[in-house]
PDB file of N, CA and C in Angstrom:
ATOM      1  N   UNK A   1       3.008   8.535 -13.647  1.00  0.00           N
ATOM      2  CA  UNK A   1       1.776   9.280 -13.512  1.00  0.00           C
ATOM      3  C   UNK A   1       1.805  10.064 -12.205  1.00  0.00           C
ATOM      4  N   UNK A   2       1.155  11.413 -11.911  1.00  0.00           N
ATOM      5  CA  UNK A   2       1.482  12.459 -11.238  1.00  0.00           C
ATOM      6  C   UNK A   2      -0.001  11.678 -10.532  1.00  0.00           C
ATOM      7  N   UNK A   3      -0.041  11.857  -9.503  1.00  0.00           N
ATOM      8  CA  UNK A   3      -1.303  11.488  -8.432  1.00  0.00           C
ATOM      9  C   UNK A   3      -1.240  12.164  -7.010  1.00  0.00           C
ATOM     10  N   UNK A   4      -2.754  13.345  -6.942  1.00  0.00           N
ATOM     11  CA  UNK A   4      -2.806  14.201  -5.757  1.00  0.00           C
ATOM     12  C   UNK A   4      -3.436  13.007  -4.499  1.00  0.00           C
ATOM     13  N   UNK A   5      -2.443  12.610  -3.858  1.00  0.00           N
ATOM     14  CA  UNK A   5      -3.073  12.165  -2.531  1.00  0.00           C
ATOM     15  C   UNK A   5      -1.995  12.654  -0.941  1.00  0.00           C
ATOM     16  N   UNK A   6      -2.875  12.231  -0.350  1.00  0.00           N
ATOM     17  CA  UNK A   6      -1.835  12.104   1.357  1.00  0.00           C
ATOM     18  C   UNK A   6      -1.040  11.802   1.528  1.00  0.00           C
ATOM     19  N   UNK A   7      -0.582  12.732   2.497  1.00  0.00           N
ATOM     20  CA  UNK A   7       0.810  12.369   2.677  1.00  0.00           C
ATOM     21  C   UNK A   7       0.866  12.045   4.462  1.00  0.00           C
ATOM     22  N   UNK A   8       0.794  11.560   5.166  1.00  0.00           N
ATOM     23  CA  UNK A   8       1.111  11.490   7.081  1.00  0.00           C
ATOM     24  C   UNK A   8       2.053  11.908   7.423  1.00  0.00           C
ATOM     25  N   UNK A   9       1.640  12.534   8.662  1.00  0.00           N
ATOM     26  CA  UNK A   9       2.439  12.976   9.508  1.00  0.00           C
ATOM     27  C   UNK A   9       2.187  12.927  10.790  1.00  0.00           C
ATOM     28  N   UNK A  10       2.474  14.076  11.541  1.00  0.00           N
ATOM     29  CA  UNK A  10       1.854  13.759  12.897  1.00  0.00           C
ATOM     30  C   UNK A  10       2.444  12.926  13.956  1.00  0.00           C
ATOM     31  N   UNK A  11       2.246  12.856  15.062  1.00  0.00           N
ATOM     32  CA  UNK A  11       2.857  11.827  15.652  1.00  0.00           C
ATOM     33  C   UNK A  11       1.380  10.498  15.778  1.00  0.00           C
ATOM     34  N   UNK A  12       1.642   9.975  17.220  1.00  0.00           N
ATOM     35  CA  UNK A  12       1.150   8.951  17.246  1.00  0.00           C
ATOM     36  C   UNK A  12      -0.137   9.093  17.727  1.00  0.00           C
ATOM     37  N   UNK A  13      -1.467   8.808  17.644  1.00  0.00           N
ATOM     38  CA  UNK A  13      -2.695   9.536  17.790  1.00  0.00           C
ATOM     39  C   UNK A  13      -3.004  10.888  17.388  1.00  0.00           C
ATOM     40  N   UNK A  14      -2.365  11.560  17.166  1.00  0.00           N
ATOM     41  CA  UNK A  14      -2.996  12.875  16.468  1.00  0.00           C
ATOM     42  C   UNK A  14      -2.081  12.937  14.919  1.00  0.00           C
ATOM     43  N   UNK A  15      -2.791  12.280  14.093  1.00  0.00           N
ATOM     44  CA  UNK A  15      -2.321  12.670  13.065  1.00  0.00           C
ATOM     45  C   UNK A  15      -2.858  14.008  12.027  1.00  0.00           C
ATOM     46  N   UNK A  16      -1.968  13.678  10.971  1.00  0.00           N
ATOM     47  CA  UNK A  16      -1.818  15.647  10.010  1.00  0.00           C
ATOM     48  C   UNK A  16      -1.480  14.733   9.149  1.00  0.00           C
ATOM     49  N   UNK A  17      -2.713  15.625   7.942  1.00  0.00           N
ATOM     50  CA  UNK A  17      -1.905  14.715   6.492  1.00  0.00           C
ATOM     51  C   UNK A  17      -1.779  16.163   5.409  1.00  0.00           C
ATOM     52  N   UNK A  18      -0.417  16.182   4.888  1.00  0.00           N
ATOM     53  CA  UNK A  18      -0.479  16.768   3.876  1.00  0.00           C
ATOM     54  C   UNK A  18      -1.069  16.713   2.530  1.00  0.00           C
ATOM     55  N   UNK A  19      -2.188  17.117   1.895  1.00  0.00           N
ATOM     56  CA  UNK A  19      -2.236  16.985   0.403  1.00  0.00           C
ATOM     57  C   UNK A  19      -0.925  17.442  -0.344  1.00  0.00           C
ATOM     58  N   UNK A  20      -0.816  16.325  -1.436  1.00  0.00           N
ATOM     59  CA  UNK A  20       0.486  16.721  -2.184  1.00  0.00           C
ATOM     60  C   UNK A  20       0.513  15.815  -3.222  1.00  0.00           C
ATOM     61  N   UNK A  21       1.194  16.697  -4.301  1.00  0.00           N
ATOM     62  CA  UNK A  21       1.222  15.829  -5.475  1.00  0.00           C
ATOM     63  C   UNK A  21       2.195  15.413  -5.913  1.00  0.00           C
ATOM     64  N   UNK A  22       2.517  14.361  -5.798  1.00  0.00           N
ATOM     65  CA  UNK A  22       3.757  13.455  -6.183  1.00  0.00           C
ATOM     66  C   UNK A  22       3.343  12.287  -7.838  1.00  0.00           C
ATOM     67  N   UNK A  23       4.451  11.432  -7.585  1.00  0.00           N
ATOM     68  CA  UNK A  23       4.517  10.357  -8.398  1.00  0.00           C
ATOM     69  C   UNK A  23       3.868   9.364  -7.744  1.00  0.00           C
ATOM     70  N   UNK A  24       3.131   8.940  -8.744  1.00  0.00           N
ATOM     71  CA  UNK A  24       2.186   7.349  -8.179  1.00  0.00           C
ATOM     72  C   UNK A  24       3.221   6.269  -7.624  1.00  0.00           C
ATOM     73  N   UNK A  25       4.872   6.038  -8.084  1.00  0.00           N
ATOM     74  CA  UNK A  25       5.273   4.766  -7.851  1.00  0.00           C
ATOM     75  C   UNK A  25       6.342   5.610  -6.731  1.00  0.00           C
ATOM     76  N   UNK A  26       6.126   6.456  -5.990  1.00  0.00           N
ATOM     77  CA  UNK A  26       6.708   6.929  -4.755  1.00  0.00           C
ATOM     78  C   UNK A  26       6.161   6.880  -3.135  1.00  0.00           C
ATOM     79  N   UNK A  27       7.197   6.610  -2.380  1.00  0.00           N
ATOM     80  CA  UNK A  27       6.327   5.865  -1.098  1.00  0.00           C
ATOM     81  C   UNK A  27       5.226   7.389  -0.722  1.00  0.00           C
ATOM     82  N   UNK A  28       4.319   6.789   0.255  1.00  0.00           N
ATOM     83  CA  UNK A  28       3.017   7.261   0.805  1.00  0.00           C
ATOM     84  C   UNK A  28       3.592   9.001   1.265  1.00  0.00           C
ATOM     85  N   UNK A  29       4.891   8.561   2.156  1.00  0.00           N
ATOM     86  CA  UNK A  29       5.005   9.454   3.060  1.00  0.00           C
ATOM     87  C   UNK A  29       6.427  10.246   2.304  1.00  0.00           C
ATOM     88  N   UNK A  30       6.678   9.581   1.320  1.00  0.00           N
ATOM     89  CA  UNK A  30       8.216   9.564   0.816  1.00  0.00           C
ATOM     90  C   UNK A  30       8.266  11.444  -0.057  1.00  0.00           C
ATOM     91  N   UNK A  31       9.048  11.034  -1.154  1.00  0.00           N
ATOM     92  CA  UNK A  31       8.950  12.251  -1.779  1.00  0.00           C
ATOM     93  C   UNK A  31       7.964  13.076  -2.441  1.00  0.00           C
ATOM     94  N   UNK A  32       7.693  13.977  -2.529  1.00  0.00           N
ATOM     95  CA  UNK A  32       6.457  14.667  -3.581  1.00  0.00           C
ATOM     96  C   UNK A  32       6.952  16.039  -4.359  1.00  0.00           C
ATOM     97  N   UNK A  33       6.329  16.129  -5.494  1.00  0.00           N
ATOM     98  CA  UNK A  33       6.488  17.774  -6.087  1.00  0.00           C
ATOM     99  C   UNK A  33       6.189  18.722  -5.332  1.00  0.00           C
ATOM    100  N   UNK A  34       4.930  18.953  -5.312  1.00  0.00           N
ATOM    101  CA  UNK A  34       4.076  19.994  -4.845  1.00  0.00           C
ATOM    102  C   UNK A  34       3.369  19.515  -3.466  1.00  0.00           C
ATOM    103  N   UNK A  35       3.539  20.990  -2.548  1.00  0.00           N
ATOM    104  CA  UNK A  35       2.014  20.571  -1.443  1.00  0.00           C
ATOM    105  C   UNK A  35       1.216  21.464  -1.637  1.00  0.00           C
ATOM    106  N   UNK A  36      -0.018  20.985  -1.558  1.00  0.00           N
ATOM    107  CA  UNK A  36      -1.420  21.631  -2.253  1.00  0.00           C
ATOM    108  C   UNK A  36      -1.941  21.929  -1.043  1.00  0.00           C
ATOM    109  N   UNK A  37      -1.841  21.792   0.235  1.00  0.00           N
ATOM    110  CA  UNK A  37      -2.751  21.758   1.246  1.00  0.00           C
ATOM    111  C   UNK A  37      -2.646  20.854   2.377  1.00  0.00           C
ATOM    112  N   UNK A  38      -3.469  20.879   3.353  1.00  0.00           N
ATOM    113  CA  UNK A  38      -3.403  19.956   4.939  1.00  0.00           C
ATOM    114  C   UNK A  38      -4.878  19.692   5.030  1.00  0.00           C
ATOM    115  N   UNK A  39      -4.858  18.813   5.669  1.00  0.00           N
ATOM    116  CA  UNK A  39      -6.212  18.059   6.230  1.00  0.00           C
ATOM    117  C   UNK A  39      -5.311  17.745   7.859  1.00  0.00           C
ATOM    118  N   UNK A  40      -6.480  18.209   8.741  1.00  0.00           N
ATOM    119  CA  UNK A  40      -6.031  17.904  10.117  1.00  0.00           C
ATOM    120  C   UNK A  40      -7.426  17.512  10.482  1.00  0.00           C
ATOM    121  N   UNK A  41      -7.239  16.354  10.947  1.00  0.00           N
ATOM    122  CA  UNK A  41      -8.256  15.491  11.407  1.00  0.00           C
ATOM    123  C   UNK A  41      -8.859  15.547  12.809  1.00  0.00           C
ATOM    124  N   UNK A  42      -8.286  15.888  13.392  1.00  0.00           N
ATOM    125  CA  UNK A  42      -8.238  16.064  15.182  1.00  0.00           C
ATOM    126  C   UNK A  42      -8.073  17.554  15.390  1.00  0.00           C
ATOM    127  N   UNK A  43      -8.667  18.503  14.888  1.00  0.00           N
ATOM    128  CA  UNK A  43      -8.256  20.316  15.095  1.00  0.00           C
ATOM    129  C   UNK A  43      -8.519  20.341  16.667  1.00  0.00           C
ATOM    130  N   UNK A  44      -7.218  21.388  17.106  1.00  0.00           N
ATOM    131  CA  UNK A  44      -8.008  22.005  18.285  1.00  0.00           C
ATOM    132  C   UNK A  44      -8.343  22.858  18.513  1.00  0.00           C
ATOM    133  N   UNK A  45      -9.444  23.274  19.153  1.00  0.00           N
ATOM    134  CA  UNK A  45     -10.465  24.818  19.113  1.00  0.00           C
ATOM    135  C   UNK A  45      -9.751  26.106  18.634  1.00  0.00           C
ATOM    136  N   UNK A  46     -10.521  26.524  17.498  1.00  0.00           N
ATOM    137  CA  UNK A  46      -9.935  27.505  16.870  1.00  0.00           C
ATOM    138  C   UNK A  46      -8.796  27.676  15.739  1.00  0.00           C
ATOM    139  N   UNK A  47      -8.547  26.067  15.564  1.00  0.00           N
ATOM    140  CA  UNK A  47      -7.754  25.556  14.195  1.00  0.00           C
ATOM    141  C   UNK A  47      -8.087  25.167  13.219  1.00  0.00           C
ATOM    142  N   UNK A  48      -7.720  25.762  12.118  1.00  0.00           N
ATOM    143  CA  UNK A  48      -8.790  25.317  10.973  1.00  0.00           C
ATOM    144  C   UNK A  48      -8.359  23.808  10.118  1.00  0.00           C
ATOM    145  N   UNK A  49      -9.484  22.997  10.178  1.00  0.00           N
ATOM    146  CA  UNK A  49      -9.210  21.555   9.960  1.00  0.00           C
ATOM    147  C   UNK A  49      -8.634  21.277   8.281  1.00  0.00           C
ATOM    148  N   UNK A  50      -9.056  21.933   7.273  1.00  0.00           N
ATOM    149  CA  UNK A  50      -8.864  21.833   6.403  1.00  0.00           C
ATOM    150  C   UNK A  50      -8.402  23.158   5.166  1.00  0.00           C
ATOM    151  N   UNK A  51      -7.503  22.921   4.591  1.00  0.00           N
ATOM    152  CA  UNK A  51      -6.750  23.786   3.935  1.00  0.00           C
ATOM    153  C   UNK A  51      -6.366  23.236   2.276  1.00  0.00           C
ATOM    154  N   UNK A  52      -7.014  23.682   1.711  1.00  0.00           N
ATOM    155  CA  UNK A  52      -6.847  23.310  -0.019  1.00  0.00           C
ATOM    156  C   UNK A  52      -6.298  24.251  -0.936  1.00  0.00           C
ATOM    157  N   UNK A  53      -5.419  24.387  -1.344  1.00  0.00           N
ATOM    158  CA  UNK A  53      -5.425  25.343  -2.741  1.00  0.00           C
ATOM    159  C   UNK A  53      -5.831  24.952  -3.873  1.00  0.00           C
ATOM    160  N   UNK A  54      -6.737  25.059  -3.976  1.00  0.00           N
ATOM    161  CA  UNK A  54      -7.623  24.943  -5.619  1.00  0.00           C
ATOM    162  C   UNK A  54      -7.855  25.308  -6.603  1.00  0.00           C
ATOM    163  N   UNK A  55      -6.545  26.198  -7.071  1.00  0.00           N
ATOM    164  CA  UNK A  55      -5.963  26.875  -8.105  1.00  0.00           C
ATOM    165  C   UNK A  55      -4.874  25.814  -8.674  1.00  0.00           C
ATOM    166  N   UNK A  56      -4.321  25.411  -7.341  1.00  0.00           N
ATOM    167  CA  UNK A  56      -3.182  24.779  -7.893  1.00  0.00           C
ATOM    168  C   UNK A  56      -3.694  23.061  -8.369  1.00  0.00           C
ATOM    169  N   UNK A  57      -4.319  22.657  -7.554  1.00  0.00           N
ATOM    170  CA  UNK A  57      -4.986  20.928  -7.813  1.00  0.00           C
ATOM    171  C   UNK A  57      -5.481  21.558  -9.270  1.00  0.00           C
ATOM    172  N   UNK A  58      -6.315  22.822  -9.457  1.00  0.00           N
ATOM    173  CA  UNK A  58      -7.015  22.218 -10.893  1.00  0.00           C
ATOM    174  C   UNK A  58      -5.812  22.833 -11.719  1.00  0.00           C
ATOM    175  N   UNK A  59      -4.999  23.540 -11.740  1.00  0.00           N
ATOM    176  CA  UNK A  59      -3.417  22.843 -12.653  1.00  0.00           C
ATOM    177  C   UNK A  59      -3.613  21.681 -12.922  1.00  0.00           C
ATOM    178  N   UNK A  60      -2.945  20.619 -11.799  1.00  0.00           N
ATOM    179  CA  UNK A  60      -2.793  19.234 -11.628  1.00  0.00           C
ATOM    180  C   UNK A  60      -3.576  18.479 -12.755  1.00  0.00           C
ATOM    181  N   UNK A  61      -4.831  19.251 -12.481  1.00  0.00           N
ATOM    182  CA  UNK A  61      -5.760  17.819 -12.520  1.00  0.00           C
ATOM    183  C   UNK A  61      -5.728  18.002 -14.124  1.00  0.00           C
ATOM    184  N   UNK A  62      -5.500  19.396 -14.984  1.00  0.00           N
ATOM    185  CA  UNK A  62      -5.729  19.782 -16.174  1.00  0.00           C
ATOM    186  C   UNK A  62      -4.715  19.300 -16.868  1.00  0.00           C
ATOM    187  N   UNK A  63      -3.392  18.572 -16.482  1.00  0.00           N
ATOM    188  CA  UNK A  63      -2.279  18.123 -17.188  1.00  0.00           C
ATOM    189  C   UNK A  63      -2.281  16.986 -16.882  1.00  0.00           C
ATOM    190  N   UNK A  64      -3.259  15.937 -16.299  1.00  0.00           N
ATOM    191  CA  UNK A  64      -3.815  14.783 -16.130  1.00  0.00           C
ATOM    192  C   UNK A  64      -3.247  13.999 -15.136  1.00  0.00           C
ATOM    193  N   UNK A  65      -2.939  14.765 -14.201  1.00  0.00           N
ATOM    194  CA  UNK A  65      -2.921  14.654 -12.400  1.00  0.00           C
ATOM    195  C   UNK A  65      -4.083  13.506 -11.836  1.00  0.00           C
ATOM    196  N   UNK A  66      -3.943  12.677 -11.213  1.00  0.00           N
ATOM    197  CA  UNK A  66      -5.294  11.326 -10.989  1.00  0.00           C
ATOM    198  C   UNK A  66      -6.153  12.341  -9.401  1.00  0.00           C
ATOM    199  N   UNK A  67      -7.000  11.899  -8.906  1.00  0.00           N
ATOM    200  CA  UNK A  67      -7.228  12.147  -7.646  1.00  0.00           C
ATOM    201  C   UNK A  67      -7.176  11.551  -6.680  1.00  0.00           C
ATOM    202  N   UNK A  68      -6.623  11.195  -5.687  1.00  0.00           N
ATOM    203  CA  UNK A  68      -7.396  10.044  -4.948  1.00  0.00           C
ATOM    204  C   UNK A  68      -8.317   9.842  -4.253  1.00  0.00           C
ATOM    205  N   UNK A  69      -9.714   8.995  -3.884  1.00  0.00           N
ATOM    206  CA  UNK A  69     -10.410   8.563  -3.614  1.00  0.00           C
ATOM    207  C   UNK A  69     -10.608   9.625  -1.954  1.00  0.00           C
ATOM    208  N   UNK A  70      -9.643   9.713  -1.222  1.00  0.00           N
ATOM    209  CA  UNK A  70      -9.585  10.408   0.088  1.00  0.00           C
ATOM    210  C   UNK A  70      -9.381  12.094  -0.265  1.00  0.00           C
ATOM    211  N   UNK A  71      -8.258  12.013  -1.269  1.00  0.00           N
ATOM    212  CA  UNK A  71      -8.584  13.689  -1.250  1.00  0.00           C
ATOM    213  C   UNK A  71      -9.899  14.350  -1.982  1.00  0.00           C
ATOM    214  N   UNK A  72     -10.234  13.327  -3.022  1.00  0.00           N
ATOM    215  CA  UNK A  72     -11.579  13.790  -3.822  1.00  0.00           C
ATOM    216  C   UNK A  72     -12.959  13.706  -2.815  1.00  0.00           C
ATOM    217  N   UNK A  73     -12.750  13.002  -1.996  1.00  0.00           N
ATOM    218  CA  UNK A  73     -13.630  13.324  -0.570  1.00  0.00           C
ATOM    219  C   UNK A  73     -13.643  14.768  -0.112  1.00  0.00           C
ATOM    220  N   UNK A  74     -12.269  15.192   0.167  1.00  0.00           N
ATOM    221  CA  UNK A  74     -12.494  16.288   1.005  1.00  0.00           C
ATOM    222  C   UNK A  74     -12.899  17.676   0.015  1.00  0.00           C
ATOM    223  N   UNK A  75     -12.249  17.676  -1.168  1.00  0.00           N
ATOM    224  CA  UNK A  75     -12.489  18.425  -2.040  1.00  0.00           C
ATOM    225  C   UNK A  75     -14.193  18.667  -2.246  1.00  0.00           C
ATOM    226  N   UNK A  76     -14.836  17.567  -2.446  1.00  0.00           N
ATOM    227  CA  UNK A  76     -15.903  17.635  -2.574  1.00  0.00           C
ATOM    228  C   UNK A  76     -16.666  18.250  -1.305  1.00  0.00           C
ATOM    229  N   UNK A  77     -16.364  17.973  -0.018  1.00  0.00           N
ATOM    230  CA  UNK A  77     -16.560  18.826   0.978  1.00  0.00           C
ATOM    231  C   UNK A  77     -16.656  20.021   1.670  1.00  0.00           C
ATOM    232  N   UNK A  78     -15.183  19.611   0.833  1.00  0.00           N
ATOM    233  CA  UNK A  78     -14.674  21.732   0.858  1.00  0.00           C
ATOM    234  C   UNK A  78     -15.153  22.960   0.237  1.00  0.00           C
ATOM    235  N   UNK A  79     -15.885  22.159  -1.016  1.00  0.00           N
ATOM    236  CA  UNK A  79     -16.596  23.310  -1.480  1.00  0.00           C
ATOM    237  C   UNK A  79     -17.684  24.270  -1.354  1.00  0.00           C
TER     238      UNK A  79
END
């Protein structure tokens, strides 16, 4: 099963997570298909915190792509 969630990065206190859609039984940080977007949690002045493509997730989600719980947060935010 294909599932859009996070991916980490970042170093140590300032983390960066990629949205990306991978395989459900693949590690967190490990491989993925597609990147859909960034969530930066810590922006600094004049960086934009959040970045979605939402053309491409509703692909995803239309060939029965799951969401996860954290990105369906921001999505819902983002709009």
């Amino acid at each position: 099963m294909v599932v859009i969630r996070l991916a980490r990065g970042g170093s140590h206190n300032r983390p960066y997570f990629s949205i990306v859609a991978t395989d459900s039984r693949s590690r967190r940080d490990g491989r993925f298909i597609e990147k859909l977007g960034f969530y930066n949690p810590v922006p600094s002045e004049g960086v934009e915190a959040v970045r979605i493509n939402s053309e491409r997730v509703g692909y995803w989600t239309s060939v029965g792509a799951q969401v996860s719980p954290a990105v369906k947060k921001l999505l819902k935010n983002n709009k």
